[in-house]
Protein backbone atom coordinates (compact mmCIF):
# COMPACT_ATOMS: atom_id res chain seq x y z
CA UNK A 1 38.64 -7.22 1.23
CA UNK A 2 37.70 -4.55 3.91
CA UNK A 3 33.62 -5.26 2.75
CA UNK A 4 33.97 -8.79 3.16
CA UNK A 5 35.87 -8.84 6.63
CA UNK A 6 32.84 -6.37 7.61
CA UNK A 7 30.09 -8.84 6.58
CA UNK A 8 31.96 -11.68 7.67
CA UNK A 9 32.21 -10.02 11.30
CA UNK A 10 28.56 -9.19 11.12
CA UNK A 11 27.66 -12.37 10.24
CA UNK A 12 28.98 -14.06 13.41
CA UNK A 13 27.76 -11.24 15.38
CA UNK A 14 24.49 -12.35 14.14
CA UNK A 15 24.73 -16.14 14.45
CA UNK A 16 26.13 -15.87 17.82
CA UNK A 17 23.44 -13.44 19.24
CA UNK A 18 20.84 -15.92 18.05
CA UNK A 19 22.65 -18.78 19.50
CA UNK A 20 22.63 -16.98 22.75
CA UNK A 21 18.70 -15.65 22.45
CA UNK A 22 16.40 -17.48 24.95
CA UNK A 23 13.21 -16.40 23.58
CA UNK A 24 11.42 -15.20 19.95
CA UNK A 25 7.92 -13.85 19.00
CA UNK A 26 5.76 -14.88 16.51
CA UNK A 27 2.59 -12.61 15.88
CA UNK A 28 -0.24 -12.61 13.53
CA UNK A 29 -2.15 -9.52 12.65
CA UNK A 30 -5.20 -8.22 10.34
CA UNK A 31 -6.38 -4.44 10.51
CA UNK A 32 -7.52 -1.78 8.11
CA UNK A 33 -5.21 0.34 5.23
CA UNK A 34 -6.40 3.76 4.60
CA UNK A 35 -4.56 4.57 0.97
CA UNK A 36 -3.32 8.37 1.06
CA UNK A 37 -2.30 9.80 -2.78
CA UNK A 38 -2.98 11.99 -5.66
CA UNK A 39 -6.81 10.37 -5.46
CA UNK A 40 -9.59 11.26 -2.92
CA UNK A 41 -12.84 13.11 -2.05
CA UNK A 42 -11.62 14.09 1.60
CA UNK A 43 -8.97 16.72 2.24
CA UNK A 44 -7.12 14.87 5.62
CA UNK A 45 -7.88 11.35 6.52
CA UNK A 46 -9.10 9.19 3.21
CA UNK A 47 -11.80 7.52 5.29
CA UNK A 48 -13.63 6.11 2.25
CA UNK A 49 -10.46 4.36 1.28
CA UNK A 50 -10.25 1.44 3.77
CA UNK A 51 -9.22 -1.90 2.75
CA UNK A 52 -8.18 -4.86 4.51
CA UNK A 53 -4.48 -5.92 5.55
CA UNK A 54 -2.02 -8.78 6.81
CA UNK A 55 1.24 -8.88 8.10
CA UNK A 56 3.39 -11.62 10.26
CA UNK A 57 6.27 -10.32 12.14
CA UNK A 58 9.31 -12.61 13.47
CA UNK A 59 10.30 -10.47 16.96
CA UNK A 60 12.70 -9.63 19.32
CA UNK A 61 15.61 -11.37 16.86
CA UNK A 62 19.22 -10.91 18.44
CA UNK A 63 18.51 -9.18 21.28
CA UNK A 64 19.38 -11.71 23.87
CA UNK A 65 19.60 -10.23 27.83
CA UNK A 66 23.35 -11.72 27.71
CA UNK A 67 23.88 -9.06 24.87
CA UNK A 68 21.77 -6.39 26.14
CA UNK A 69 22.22 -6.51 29.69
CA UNK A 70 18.26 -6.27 30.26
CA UNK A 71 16.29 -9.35 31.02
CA UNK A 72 13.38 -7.69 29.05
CA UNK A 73 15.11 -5.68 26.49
CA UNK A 74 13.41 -2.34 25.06
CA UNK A 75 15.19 -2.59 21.93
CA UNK A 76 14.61 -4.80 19.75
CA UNK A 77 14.42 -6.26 16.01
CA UNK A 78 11.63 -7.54 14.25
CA UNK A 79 11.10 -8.73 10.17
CA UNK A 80 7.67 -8.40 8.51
CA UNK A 81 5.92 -10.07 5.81
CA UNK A 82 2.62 -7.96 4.88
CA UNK A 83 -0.20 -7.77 2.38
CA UNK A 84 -2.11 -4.45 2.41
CA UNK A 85 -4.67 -3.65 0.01
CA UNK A 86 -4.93 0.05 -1.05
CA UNK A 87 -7.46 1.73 -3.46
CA UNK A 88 -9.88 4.30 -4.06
CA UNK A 89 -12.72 5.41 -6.34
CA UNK A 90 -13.16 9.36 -6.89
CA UNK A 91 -17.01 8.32 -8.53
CA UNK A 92 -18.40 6.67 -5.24
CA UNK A 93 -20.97 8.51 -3.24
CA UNK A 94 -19.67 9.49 0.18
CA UNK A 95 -23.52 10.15 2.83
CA UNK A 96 -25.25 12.33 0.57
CA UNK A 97 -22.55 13.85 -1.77
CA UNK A 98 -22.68 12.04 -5.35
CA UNK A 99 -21.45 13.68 -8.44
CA UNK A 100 -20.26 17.16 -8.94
CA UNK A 101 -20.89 17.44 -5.24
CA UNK A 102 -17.71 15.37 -4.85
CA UNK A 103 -14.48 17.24 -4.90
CA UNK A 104 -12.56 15.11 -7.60
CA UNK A 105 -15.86 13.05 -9.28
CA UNK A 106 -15.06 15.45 -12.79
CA UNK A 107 -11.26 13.05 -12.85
CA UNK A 108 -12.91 10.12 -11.93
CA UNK A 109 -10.00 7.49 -11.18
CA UNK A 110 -10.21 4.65 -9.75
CA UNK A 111 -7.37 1.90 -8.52
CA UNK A 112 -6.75 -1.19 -6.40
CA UNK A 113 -3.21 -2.53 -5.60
CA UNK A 114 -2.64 -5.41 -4.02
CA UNK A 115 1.04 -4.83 -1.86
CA UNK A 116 3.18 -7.15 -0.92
CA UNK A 117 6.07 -6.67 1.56
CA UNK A 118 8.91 -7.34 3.39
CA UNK A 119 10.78 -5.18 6.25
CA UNK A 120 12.68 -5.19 9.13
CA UNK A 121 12.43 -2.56 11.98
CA UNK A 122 13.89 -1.65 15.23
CA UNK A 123 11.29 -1.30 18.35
CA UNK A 124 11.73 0.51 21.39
CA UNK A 125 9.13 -0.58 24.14
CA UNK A 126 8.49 1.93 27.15
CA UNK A 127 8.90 -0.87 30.01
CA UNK A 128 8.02 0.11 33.52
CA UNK A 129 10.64 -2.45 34.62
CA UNK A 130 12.68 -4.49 32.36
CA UNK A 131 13.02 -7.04 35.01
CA UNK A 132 9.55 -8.19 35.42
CA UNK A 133 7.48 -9.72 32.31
CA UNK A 134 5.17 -7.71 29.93
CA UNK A 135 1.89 -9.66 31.55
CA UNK A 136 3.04 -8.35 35.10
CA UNK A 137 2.83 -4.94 33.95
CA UNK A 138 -0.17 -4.83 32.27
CA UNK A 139 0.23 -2.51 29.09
CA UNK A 140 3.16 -0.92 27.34
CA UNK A 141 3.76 1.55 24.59
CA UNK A 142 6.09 1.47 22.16
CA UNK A 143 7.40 2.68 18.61
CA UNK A 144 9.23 1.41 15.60
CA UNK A 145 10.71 2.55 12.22
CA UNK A 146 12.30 0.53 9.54
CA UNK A 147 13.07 0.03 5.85
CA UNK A 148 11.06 -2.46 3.53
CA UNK A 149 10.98 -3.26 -0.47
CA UNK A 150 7.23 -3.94 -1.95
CA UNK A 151 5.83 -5.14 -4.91
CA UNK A 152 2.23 -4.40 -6.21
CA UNK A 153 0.40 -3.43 -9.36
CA UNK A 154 -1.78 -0.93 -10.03
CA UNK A 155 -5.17 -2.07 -11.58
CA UNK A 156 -8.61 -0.50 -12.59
CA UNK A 157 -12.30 -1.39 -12.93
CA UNK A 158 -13.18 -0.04 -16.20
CA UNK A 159 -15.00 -2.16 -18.53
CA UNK A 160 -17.98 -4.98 -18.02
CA UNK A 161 -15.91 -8.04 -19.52
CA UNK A 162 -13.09 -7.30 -21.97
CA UNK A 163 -11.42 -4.36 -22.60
CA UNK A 164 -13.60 -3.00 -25.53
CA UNK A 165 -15.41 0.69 -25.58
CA UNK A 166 -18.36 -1.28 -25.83
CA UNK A 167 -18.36 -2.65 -22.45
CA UNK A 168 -16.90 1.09 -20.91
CA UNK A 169 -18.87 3.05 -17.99
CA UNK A 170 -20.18 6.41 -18.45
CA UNK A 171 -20.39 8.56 -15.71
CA UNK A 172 -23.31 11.08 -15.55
CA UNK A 173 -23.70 14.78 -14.09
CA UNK A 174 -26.20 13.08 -11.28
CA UNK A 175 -23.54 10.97 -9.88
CA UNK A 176 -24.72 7.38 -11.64
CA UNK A 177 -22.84 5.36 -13.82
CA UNK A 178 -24.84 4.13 -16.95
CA UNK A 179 -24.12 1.99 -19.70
CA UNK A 180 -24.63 4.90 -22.38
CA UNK A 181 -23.21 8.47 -22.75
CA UNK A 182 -24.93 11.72 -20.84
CA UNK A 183 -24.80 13.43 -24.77
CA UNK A 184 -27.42 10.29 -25.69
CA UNK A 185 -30.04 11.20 -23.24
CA UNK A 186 -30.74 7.67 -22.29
CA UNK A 187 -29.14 5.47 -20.78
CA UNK A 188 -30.03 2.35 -18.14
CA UNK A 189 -28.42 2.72 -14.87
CA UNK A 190 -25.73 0.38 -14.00
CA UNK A 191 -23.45 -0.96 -11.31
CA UNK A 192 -19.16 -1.37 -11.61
CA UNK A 193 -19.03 -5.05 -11.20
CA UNK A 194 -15.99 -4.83 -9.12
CA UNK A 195 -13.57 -6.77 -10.95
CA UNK A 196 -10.25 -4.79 -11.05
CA UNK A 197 -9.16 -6.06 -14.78
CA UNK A 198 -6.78 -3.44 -16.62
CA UNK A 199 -3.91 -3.18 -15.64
CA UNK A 200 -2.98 0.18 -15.47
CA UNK A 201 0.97 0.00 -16.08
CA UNK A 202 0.79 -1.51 -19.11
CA UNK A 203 -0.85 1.54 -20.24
CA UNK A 204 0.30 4.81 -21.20
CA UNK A 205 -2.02 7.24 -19.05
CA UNK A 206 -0.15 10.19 -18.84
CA UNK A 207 1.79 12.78 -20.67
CA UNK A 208 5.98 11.50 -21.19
CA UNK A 209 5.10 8.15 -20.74
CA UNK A 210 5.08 7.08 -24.31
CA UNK A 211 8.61 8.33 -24.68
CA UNK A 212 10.94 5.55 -25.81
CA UNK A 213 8.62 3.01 -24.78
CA UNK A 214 6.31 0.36 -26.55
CA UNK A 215 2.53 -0.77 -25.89
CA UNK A 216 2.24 -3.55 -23.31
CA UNK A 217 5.44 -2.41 -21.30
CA UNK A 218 5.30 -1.33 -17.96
CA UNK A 219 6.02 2.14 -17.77
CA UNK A 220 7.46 1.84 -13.98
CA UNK A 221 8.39 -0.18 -11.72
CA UNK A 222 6.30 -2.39 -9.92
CA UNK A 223 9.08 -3.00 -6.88
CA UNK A 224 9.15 -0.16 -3.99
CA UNK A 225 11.27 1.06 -1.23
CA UNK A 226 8.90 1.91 1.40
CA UNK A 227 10.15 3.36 5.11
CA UNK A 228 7.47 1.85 8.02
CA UNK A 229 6.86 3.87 11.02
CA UNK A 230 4.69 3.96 14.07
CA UNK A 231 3.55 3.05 17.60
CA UNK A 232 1.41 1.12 19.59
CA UNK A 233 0.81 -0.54 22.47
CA UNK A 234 1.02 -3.95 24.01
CA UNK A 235 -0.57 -5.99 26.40
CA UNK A 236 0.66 -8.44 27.86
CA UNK A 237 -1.66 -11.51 28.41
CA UNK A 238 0.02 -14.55 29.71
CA UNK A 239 3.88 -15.06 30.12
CA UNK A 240 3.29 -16.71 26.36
CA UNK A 241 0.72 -14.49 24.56
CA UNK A 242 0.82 -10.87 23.94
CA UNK A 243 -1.53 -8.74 22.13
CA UNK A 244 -0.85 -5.18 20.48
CA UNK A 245 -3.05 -2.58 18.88
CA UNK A 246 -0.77 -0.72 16.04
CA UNK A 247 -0.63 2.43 14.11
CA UNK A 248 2.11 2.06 11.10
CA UNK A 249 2.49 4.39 8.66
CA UNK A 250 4.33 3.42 4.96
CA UNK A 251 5.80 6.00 2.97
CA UNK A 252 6.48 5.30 -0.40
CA UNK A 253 9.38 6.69 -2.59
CA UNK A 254 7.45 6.26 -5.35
CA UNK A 255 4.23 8.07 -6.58
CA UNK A 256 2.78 5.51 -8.94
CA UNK A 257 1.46 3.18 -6.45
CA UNK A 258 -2.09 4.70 -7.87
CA UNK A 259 -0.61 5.01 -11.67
CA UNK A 260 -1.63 9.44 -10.81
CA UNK A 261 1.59 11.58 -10.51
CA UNK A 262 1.73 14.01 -13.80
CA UNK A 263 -0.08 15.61 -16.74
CA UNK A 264 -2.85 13.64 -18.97
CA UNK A 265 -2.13 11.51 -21.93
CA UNK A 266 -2.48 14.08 -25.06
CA UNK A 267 -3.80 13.17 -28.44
CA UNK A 268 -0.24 13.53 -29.64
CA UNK A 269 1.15 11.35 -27.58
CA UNK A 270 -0.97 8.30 -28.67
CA UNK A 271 -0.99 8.94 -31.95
CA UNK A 272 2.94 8.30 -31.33
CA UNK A 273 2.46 5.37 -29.76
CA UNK A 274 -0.78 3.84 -31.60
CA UNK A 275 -0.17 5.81 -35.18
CA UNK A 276 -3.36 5.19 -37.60
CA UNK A 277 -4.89 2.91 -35.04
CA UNK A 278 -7.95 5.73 -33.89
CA UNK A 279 -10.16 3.01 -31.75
CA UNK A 280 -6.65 2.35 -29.94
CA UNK A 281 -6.37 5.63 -29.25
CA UNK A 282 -10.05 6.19 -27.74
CA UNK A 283 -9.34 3.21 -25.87
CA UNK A 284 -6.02 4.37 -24.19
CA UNK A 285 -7.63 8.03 -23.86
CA UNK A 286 -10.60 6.79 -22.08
CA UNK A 287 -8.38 4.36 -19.34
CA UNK A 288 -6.57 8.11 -18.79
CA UNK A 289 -9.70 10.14 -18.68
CA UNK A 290 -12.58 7.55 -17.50
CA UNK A 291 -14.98 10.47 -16.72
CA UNK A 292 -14.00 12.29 -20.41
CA UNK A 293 -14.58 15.36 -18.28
CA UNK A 294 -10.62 15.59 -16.74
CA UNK A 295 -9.01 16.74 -20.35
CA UNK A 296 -10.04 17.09 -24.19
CA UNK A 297 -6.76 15.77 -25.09
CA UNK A 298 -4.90 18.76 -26.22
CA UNK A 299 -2.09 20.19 -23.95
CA UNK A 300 -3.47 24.25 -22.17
CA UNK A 301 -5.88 25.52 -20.08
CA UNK A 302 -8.69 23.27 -20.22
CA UNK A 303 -6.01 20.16 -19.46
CA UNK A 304 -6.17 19.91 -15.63
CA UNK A 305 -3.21 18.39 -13.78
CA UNK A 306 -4.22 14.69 -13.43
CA UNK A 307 -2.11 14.06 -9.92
CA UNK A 308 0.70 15.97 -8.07
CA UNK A 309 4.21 15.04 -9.00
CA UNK A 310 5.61 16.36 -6.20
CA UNK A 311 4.27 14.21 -3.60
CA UNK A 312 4.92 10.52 -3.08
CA UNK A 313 2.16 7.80 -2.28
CA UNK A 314 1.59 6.51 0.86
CA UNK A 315 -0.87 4.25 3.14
CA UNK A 316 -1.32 3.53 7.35
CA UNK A 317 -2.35 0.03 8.52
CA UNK A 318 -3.88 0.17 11.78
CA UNK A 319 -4.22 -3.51 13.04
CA UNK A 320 -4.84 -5.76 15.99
CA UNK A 321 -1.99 -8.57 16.67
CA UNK A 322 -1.67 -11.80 18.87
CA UNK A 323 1.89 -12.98 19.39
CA UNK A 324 2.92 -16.49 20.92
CA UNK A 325 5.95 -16.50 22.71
CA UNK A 326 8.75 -19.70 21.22
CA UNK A 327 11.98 -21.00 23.08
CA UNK A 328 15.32 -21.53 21.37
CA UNK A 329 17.50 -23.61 23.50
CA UNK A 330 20.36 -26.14 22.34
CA UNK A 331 19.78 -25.44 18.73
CA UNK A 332 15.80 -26.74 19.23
CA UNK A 333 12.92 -24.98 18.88
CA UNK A 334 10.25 -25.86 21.37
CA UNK A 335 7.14 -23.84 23.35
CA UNK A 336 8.15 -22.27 25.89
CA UNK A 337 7.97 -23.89 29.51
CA UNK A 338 7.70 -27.15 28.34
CA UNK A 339 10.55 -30.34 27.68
């Protein structure tokens, strides 16, 4: 009874703040991800792993100058929808580095996960004045943090057409990728043809994951809680438009956003899963180990971790918004200024 007098309250609290808000924000923005995981070449900033991004944000929600005693409020609440693209391919050159020269081309992984998102965050905005208008003052800077839940799945680009060692890519010591293996000594030199096809959950590509589990499950979840964070700064344009410049960062409590977090897939694990079924098993081995150099299969010394279990995944979306400023008055929704 106590819960439900609590969200009751809140509820009106809500509703009424709305009712009395005079003004909302709509903005659209696009900018860059930059995927950071158990994957990558560089040590700091994964510059080769830039993808593109989305997000529309519904702001300054319930924070009416009635409530907050500020006609320009610095706090405020915003909701998100986003799309961010993360991914990353240990085999691509980076300048002049190809191959061995790369730090992690001998694992070889490569991903792409498409994210979507929704979150809500509190803002704080460093006003000069909070009684004269953003585009009066030129430029402000401000910072947010929030809570969201995501969904996305983990996929690869490992075969040309169907999944079938036939069409697999074999990765040579002189950083190209040919259509036969190095132990053949020929081999025509061939591109990835960029379609992201397996889908890596449905998989078993590391050690444990065959446990209680059955071929063409997921072996995790493909719904996150992420916690956004960041600042930026905002510019105010006309009393209607605004424009910001953002740097968010999402941390993940999850480390399978790139399907890399544990130990390799061992012989004995997919002869558990796939028993007297040996082209199965080369198939799942190879979608563990694309490069066949990361592990011979056997658990010891010559298995290499294949990720870090300890640390969770993780991506920043720097972007570039516009946001139109709406009126709410007697229940209507209209642009501001106008009757």
């Amino acid at each position: 009874m106590k819960n439900n007098s609590a969200l009751i309250i809140f509820c009106l609290f809500a509703f009424g703040s709305l009712k009395a808000q005079s003004t909302f924000e709509i903005g659209l923005a696009s900018g860059v991800t930059n995927y950071f995981g158990d994957l990558g070449n560089e040590k700091v900033f994964q510059t080769t792993s830039a993808n593109p991004g989305m997000a529309i944000t519904f702001r300054n929600l319930m924070t009416s100058s009635a409530l907050t005693g500020y006609q320009y409020s610095p706090l405020s609440f915003e909701f998100r929808l986003s799309w961010h693209r993360i991914g990353y391919d240990e085999t691509k050159s980076i300048g002049d580095q190809i191959g061995f020269e790369l730090r992690n081309y001998g694992r070889g992984i490569n991903f792409r996960n498409d994210i979507y998102g929704a979150s809500a965050h509190l803002t704080y905005t460093f006003y000069q004045d909070t009684r004269i208008p953003l585009h009066k003052q030129g430029m402000a800077m401000f910072v947010f943090g929030g809570a969201g839940v995501y969904y996305g799945k983990p996929k690869a680009d490992l075969f040309r057409g169907e999944a079938s060692l036939d069409n697999r890519y074999y990765y040579w010591f002189d950083g190209t990728t040919r259509d036969q293996p190095q132990s053949a000594g020929i081999g025509n030199i061939i591109e990835k043809d960029g379609v992201y096809e397996t889908d890596l959950s449905k998989w078993v590509t590391e050690k444990g994951q065959s446990e209680g589990e059955m071929a063409g499950k997921s072996k995790y979840a493909h719904t996150h809680f992420a916690v956004p964070f960041g600042f930026g700064f905002r510019l105010g344009i006309s009393r209607l438009l605004t424009a910001s410049l953002e740097f968010g960062y999402y941390y993940f409590f999850t480390d399978f956003l790139d399907d890399v977090s544990g130990e390799y897939v061992t012989y004995s694990d997919l002869e558990r899963l796939y028993p007297n079924d040996p082209k199965m098993q080369q198939l799942a081995l190879y979608i563990s180990d694309p490069t066949g150099y990361g592990t011979n299969g056997y658990p010891g010394p010559a298995t290499s971790p294949r990720g870090n279990p300890d640390k969770s995944d993780a991506y920043s979306f720097i972007n570039l918004e516009l946001a139109y400023k709406f009126s709410l008055r007697t229940e209507k929704i209209r642009f501001l200024g106008r009757r």
